[in-house]
ModelCIF file with pLDDT and N, C-alpha, C, O atoms, coordinates in Angstrom:
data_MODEL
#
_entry.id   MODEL 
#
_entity.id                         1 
_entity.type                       polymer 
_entity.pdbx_number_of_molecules   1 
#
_entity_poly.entity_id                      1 
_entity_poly.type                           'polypeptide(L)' 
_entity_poly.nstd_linkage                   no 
_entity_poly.nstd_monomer                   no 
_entity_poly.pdbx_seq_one_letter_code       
;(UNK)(UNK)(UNK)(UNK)(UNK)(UNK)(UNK)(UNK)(UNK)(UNK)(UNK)(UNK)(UNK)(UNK)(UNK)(UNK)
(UNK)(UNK)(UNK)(UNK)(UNK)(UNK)(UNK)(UNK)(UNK)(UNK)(UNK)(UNK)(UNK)(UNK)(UNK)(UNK)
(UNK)(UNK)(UNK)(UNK)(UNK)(UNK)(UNK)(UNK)(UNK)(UNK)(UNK)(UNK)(UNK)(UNK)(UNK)
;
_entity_poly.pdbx_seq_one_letter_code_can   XXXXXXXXXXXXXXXXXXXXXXXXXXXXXXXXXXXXXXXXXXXXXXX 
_entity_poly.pdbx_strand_id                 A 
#
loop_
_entity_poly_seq.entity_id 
_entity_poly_seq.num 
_entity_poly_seq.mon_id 
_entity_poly_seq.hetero 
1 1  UNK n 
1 2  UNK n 
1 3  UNK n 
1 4  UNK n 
1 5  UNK n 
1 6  UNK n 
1 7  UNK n 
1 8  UNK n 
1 9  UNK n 
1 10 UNK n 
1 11 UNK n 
1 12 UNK n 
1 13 UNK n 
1 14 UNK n 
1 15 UNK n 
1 16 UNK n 
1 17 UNK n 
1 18 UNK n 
1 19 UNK n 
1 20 UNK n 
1 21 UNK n 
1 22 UNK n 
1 23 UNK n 
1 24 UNK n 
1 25 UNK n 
1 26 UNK n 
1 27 UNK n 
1 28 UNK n 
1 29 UNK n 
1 30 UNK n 
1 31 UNK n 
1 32 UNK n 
1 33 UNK n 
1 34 UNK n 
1 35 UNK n 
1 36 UNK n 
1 37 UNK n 
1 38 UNK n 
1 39 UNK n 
1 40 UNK n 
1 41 UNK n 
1 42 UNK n 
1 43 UNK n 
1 44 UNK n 
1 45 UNK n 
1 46 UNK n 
1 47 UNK n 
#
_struct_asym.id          A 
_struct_asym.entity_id   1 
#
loop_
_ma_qa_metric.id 
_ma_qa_metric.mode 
_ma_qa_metric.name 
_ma_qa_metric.software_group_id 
_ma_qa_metric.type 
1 global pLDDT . pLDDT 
2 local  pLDDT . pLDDT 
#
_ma_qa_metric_global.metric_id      1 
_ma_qa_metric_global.metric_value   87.13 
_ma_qa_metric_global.model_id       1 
_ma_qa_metric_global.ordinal_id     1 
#
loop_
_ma_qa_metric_local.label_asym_id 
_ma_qa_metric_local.label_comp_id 
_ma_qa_metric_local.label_seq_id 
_ma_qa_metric_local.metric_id 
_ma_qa_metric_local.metric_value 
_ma_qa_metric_local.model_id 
_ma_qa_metric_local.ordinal_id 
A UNK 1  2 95.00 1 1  
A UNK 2  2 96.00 1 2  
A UNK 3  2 97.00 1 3  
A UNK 4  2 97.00 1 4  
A UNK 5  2 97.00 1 5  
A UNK 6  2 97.00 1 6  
A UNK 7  2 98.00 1 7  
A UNK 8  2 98.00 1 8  
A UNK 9  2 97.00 1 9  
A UNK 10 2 98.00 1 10 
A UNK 11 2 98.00 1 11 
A UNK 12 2 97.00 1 12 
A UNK 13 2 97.00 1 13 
A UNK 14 2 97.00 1 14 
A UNK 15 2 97.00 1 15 
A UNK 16 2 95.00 1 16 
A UNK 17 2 96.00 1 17 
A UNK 18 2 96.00 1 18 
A UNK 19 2 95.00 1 19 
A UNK 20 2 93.00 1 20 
A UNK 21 2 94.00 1 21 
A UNK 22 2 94.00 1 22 
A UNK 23 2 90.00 1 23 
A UNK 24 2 87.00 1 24 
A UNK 25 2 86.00 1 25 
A UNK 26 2 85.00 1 26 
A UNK 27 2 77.00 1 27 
A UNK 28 2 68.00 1 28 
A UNK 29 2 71.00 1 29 
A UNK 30 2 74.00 1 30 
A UNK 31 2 69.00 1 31 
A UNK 32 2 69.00 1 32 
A UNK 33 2 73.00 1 33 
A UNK 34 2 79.00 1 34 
A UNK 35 2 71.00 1 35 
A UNK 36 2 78.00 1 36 
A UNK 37 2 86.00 1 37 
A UNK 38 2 78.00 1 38 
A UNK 39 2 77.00 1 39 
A UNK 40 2 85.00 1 40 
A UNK 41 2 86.00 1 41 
A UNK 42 2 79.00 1 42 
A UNK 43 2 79.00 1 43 
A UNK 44 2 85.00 1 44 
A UNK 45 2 86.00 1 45 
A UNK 46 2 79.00 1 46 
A UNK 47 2 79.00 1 47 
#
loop_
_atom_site.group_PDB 
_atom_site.id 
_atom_site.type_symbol 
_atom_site.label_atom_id 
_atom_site.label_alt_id 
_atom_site.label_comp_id 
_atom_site.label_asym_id 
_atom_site.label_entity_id 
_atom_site.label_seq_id 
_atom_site.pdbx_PDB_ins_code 
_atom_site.Cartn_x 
_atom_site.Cartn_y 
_atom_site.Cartn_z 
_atom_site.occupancy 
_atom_site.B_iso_or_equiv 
_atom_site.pdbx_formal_charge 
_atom_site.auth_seq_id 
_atom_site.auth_comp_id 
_atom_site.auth_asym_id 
_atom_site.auth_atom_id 
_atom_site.pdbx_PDB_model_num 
ATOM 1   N N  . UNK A 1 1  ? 40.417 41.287 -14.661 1.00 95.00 ? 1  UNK A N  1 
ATOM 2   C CA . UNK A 1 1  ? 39.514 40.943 -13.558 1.00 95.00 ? 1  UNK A CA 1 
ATOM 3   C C  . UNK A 1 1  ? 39.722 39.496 -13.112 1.00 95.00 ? 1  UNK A C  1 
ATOM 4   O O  . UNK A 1 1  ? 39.969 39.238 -11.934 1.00 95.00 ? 1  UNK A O  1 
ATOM 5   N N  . UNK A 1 2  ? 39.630 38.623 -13.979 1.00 96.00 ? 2  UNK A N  1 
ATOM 6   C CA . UNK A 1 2  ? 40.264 37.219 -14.041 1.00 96.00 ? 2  UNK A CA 1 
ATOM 7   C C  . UNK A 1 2  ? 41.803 36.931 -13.107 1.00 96.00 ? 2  UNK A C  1 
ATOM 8   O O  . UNK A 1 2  ? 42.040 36.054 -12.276 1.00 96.00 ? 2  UNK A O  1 
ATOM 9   N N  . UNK A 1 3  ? 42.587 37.924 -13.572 1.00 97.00 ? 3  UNK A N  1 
ATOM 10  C CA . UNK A 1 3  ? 43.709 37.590 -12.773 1.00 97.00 ? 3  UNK A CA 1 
ATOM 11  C C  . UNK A 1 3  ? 43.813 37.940 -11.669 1.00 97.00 ? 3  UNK A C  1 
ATOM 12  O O  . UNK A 1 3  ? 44.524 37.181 -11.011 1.00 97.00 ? 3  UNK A O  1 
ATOM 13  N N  . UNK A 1 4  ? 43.174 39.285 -10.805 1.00 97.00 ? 4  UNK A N  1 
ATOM 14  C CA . UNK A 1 4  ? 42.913 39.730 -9.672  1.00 97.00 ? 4  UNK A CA 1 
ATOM 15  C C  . UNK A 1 4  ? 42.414 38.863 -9.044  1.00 97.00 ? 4  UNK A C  1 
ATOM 16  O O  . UNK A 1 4  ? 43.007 38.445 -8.050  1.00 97.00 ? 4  UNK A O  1 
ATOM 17  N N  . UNK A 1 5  ? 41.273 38.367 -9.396  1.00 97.00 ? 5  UNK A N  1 
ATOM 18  C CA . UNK A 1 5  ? 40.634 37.146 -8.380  1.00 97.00 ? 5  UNK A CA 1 
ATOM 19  C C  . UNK A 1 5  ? 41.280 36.369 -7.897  1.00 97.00 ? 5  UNK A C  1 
ATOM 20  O O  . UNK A 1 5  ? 41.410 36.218 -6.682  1.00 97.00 ? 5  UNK A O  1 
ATOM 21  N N  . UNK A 1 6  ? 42.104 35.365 -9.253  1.00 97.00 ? 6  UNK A N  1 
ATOM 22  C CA . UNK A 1 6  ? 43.131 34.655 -8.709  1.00 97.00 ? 6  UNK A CA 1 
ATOM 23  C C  . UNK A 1 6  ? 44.508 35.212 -8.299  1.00 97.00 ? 6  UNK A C  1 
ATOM 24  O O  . UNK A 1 6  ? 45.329 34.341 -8.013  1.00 97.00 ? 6  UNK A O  1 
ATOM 25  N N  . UNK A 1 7  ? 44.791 36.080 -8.242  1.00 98.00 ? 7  UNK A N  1 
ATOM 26  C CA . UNK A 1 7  ? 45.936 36.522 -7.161  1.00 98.00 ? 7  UNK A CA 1 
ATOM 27  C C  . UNK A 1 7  ? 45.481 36.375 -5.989  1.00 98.00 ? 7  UNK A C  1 
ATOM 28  O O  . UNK A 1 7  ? 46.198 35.887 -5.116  1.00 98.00 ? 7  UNK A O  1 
ATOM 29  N N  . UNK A 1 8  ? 43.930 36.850 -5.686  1.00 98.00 ? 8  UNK A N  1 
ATOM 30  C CA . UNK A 1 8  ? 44.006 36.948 -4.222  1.00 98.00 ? 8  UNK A CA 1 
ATOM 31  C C  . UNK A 1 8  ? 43.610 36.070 -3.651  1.00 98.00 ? 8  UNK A C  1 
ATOM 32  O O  . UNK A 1 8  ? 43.705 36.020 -2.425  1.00 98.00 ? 8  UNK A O  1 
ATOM 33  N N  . UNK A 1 9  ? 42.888 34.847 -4.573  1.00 97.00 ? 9  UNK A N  1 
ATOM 34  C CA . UNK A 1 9  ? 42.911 33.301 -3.942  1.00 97.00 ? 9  UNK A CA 1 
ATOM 35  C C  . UNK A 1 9  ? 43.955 32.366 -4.043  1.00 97.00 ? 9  UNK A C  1 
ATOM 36  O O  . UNK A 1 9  ? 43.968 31.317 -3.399  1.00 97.00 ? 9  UNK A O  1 
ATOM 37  N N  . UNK A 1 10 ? 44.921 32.749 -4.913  1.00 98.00 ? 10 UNK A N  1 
ATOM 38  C CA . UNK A 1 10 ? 45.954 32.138 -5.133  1.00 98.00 ? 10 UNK A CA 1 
ATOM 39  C C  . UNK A 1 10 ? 46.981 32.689 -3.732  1.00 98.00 ? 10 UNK A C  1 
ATOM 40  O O  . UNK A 1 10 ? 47.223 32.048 -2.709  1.00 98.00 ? 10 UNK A O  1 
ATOM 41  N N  . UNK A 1 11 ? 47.239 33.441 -3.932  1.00 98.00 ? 11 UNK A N  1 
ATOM 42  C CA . UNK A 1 11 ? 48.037 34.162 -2.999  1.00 98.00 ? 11 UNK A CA 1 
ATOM 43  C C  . UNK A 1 11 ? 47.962 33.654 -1.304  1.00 98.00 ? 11 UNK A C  1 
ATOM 44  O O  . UNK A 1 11 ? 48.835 33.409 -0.471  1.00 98.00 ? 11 UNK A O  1 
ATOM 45  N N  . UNK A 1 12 ? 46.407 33.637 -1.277  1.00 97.00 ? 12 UNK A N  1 
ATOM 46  C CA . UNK A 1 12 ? 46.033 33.116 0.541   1.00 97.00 ? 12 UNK A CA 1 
ATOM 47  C C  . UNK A 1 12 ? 46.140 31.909 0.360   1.00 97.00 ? 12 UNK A C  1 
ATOM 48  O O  . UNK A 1 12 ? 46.732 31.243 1.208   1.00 97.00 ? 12 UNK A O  1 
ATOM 49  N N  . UNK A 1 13 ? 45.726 31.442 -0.520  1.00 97.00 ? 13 UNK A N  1 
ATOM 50  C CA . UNK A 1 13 ? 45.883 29.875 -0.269  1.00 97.00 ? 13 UNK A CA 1 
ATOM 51  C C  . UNK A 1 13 ? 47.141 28.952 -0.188  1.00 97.00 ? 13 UNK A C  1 
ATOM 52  O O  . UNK A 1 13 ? 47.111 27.819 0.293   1.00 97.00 ? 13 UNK A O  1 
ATOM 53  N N  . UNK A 1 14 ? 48.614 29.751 -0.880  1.00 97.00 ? 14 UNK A N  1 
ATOM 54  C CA . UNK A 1 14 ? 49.695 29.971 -0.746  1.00 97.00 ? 14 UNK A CA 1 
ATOM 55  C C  . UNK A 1 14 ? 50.233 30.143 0.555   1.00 97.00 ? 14 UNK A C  1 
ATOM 56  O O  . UNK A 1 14 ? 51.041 29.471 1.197   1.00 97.00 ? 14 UNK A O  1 
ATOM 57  N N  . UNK A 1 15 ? 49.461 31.442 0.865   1.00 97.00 ? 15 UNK A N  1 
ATOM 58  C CA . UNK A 1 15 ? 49.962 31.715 2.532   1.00 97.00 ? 15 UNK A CA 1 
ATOM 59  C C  . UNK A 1 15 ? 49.389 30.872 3.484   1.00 97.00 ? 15 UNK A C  1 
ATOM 60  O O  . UNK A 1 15 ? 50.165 30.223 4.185   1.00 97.00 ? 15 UNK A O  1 
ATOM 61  N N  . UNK A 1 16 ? 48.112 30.741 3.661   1.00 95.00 ? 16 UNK A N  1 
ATOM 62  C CA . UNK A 1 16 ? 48.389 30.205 4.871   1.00 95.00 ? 16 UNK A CA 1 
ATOM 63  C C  . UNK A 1 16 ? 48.641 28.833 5.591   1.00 95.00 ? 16 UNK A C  1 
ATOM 64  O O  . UNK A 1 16 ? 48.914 28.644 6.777   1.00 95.00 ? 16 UNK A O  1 
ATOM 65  N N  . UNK A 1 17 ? 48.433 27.664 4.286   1.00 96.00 ? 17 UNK A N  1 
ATOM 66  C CA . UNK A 1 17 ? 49.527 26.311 4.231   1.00 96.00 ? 17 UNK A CA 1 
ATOM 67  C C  . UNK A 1 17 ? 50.986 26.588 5.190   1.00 96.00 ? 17 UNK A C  1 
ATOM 68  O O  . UNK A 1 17 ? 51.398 26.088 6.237   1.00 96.00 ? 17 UNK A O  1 
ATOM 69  N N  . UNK A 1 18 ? 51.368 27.348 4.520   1.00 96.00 ? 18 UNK A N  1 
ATOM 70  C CA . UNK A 1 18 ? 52.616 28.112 5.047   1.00 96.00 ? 18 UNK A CA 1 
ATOM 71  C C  . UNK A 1 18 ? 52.664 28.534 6.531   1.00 96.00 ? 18 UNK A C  1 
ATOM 72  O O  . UNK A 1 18 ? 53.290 27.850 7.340   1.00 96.00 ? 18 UNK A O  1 
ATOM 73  N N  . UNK A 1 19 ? 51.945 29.764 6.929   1.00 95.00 ? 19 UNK A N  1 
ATOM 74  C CA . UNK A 1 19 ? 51.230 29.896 8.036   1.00 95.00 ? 19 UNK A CA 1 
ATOM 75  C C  . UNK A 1 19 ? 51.103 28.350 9.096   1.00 95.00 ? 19 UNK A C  1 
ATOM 76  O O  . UNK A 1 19 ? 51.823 28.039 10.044  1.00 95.00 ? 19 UNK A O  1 
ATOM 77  N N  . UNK A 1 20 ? 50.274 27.823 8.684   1.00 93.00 ? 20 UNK A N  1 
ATOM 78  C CA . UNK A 1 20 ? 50.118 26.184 9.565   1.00 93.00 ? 20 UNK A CA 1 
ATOM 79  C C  . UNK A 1 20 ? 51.245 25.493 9.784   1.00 93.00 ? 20 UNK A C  1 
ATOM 80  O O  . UNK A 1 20 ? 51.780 24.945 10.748  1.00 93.00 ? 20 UNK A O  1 
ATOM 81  N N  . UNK A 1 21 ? 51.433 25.630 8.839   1.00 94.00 ? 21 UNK A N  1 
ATOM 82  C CA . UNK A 1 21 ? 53.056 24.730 8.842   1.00 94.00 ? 21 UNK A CA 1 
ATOM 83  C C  . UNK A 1 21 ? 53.747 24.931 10.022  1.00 94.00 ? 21 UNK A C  1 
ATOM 84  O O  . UNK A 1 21 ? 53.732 24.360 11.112  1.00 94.00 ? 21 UNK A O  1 
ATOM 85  N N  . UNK A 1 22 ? 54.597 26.244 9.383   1.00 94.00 ? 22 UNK A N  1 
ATOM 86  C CA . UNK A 1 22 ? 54.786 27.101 11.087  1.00 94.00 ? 22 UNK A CA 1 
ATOM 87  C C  . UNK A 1 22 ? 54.432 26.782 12.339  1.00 94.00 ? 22 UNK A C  1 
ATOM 88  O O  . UNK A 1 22 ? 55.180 26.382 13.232  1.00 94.00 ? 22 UNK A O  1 
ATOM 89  N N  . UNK A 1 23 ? 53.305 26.962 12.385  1.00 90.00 ? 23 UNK A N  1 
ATOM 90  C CA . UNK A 1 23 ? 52.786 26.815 13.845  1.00 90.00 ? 23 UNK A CA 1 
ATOM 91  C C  . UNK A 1 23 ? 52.954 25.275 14.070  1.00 90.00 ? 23 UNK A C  1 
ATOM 92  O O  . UNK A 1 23 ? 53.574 24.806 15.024  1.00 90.00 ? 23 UNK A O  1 
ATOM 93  N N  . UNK A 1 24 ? 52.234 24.407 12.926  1.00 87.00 ? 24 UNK A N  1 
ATOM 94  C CA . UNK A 1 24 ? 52.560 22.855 13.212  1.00 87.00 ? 24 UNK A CA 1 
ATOM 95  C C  . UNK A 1 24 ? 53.810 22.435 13.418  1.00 87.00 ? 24 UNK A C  1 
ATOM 96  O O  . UNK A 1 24 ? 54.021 21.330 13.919  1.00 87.00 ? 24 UNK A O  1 
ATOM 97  N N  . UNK A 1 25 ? 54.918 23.372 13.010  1.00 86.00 ? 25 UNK A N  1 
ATOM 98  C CA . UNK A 1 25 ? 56.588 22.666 13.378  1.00 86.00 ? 25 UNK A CA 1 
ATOM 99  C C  . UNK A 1 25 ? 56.857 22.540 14.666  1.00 86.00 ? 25 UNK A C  1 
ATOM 100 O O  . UNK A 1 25 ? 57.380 21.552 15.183  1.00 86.00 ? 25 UNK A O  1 
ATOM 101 N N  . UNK A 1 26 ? 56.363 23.944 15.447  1.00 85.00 ? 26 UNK A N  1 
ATOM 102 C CA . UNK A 1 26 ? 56.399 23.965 16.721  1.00 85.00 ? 26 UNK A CA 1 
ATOM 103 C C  . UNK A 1 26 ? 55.909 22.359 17.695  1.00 85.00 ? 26 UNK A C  1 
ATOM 104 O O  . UNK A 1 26 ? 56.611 21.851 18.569  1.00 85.00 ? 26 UNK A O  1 
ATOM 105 N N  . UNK A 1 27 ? 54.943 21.985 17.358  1.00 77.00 ? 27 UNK A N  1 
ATOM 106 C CA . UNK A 1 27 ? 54.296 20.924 17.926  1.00 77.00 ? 27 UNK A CA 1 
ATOM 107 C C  . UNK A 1 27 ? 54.477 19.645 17.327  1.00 77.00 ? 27 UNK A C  1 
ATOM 108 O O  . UNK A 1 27 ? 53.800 18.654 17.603  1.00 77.00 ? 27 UNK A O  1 
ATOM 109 N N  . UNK A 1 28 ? 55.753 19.706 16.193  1.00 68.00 ? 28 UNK A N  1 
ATOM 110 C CA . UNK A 1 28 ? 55.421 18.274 16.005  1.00 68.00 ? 28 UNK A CA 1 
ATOM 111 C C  . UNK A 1 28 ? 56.015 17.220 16.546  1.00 68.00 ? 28 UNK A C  1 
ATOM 112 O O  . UNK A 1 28 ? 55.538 16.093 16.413  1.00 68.00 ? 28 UNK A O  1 
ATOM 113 N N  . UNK A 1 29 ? 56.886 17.404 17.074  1.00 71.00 ? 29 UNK A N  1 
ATOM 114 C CA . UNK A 1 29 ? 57.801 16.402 18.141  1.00 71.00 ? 29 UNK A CA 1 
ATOM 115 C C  . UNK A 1 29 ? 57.276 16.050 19.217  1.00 71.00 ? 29 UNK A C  1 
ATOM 116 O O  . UNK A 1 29 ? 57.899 15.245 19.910  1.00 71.00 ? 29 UNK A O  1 
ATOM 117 N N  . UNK A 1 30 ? 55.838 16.605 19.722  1.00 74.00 ? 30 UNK A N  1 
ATOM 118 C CA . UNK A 1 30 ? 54.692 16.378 20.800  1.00 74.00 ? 30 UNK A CA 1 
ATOM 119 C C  . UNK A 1 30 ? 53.654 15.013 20.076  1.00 74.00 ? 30 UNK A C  1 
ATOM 120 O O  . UNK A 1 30 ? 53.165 14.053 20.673  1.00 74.00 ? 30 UNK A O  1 
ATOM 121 N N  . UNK A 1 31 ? 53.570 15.339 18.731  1.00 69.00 ? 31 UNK A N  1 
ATOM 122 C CA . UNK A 1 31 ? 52.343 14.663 18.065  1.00 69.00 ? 31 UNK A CA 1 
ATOM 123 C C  . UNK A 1 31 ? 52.532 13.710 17.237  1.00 69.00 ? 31 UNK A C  1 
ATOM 124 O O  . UNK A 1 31 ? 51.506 13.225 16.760  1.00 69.00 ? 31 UNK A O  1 
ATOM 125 N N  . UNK A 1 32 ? 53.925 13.105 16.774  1.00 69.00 ? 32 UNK A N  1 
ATOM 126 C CA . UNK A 1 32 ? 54.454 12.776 15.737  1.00 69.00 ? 32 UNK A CA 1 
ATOM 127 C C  . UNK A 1 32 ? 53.931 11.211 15.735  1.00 69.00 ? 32 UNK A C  1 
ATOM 128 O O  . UNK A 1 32 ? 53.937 10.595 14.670  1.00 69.00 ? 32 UNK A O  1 
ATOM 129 N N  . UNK A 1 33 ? 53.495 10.605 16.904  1.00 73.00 ? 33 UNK A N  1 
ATOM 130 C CA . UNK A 1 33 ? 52.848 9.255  17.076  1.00 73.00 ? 33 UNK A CA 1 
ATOM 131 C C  . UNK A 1 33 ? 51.475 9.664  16.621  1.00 73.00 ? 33 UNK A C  1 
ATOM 132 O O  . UNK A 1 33 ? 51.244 8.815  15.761  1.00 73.00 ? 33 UNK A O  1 
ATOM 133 N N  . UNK A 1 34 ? 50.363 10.496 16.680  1.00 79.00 ? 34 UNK A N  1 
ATOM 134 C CA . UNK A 1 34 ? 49.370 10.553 16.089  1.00 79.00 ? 34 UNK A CA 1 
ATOM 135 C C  . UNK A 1 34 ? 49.000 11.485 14.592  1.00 79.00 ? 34 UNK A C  1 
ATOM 136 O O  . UNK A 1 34 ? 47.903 11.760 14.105  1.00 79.00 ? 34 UNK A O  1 
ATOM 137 N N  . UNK A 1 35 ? 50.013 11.729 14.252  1.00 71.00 ? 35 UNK A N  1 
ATOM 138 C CA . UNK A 1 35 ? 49.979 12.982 13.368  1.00 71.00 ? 35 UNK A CA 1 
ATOM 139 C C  . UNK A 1 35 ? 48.995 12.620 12.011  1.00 71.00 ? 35 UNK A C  1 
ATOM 140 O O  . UNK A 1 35 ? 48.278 13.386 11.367  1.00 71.00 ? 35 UNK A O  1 
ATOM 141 N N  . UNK A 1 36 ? 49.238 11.175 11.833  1.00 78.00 ? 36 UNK A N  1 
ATOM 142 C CA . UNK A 1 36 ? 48.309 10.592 10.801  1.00 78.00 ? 36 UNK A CA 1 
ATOM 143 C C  . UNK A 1 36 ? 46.403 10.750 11.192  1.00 78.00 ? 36 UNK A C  1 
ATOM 144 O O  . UNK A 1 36 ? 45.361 10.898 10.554  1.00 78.00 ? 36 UNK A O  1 
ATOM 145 N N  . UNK A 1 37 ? 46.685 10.655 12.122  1.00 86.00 ? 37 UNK A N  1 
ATOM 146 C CA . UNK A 1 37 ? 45.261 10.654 12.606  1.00 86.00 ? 37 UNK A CA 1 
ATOM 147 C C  . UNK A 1 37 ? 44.857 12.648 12.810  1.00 86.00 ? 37 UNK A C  1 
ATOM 148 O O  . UNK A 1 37 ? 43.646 12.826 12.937  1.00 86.00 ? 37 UNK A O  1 
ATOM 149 N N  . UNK A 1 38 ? 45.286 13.321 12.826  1.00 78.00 ? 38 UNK A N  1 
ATOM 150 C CA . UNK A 1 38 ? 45.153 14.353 12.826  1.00 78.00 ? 38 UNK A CA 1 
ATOM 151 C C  . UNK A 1 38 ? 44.790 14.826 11.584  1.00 78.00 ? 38 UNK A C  1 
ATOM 152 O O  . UNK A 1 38 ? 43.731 15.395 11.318  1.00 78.00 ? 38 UNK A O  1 
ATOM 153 N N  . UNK A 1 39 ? 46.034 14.486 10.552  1.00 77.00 ? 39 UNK A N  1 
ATOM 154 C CA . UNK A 1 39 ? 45.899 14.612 9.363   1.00 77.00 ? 39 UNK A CA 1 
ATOM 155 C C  . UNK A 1 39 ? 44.734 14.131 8.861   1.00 77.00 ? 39 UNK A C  1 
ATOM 156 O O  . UNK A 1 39 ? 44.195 14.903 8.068   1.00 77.00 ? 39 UNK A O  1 
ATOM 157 N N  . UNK A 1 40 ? 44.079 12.940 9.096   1.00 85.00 ? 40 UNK A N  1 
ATOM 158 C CA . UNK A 1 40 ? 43.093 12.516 8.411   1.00 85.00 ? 40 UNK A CA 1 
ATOM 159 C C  . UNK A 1 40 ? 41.908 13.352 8.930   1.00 85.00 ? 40 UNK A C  1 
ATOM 160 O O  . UNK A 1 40 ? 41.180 13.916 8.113   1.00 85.00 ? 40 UNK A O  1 
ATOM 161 N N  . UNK A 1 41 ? 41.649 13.470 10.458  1.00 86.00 ? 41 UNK A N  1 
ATOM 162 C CA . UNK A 1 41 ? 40.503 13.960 10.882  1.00 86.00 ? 41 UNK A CA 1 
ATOM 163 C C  . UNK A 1 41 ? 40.564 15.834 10.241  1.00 86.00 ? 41 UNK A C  1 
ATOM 164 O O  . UNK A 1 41 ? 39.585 16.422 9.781   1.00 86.00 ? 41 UNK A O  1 
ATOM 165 N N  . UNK A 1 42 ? 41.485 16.225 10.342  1.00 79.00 ? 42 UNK A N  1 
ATOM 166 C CA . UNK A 1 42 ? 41.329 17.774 9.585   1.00 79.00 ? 42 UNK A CA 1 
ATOM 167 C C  . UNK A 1 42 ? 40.907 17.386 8.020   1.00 79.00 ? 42 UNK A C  1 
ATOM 168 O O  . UNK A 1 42 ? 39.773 17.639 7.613   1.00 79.00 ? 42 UNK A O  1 
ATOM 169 N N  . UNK A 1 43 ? 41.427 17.057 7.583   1.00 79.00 ? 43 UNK A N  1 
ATOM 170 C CA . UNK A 1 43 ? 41.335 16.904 5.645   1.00 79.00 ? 43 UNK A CA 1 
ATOM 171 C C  . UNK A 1 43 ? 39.659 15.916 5.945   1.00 79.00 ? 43 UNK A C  1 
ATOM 172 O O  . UNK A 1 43 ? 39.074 15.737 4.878   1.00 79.00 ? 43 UNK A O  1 
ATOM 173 N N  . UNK A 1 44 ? 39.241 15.582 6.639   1.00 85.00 ? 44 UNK A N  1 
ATOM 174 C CA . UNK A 1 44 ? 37.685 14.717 6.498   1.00 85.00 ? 44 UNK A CA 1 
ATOM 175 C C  . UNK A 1 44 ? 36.948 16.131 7.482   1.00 85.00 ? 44 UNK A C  1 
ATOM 176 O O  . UNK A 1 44 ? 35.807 16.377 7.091   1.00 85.00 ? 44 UNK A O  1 
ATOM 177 N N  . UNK A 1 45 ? 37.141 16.498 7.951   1.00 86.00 ? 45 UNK A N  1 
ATOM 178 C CA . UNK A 1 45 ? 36.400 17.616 8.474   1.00 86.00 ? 45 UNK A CA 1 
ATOM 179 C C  . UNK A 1 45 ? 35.822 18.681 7.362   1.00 86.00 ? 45 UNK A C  1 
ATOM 180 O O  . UNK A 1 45 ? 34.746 19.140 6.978   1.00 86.00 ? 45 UNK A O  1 
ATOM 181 N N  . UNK A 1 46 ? 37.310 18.784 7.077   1.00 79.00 ? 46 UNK A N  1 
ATOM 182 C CA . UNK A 1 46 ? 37.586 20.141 6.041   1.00 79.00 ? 46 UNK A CA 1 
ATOM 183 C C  . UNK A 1 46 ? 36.153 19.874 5.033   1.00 79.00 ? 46 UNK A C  1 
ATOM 184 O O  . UNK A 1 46 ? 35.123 20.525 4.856   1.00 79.00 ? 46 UNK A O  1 
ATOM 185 N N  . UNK A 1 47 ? 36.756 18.378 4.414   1.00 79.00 ? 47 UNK A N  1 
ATOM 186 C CA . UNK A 1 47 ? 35.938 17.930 3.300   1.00 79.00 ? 47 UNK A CA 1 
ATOM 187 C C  . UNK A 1 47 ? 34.761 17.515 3.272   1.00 79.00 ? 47 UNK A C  1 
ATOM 188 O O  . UNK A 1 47 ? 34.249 17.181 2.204   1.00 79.00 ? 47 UNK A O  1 
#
């Protein structure tokens, strides 16, 4: 039961980093002068 749980939080949380990424490669040559500031305002949102 223990390991099921964490497969399936392990697993998404795996994916969709991944997922973002992706989509963020697309755009990063648009953003690459503010990207720090993005970074910070998502990860202080998040948190």
């Amino acid at each position: 039961k223990a390991c099921i749980v964490g497969l399936w939080f392990g697993a998404f949380q795996a994916l969709m980093p991944a997922l973002g990424f992706l989509l963020g490669s697309r755009f990063e040559k648009n953003i690459i002068a503010i990207d720090h500031w993005i970074a910070f305002a998502v990860l202080g949102i998040i948190g």
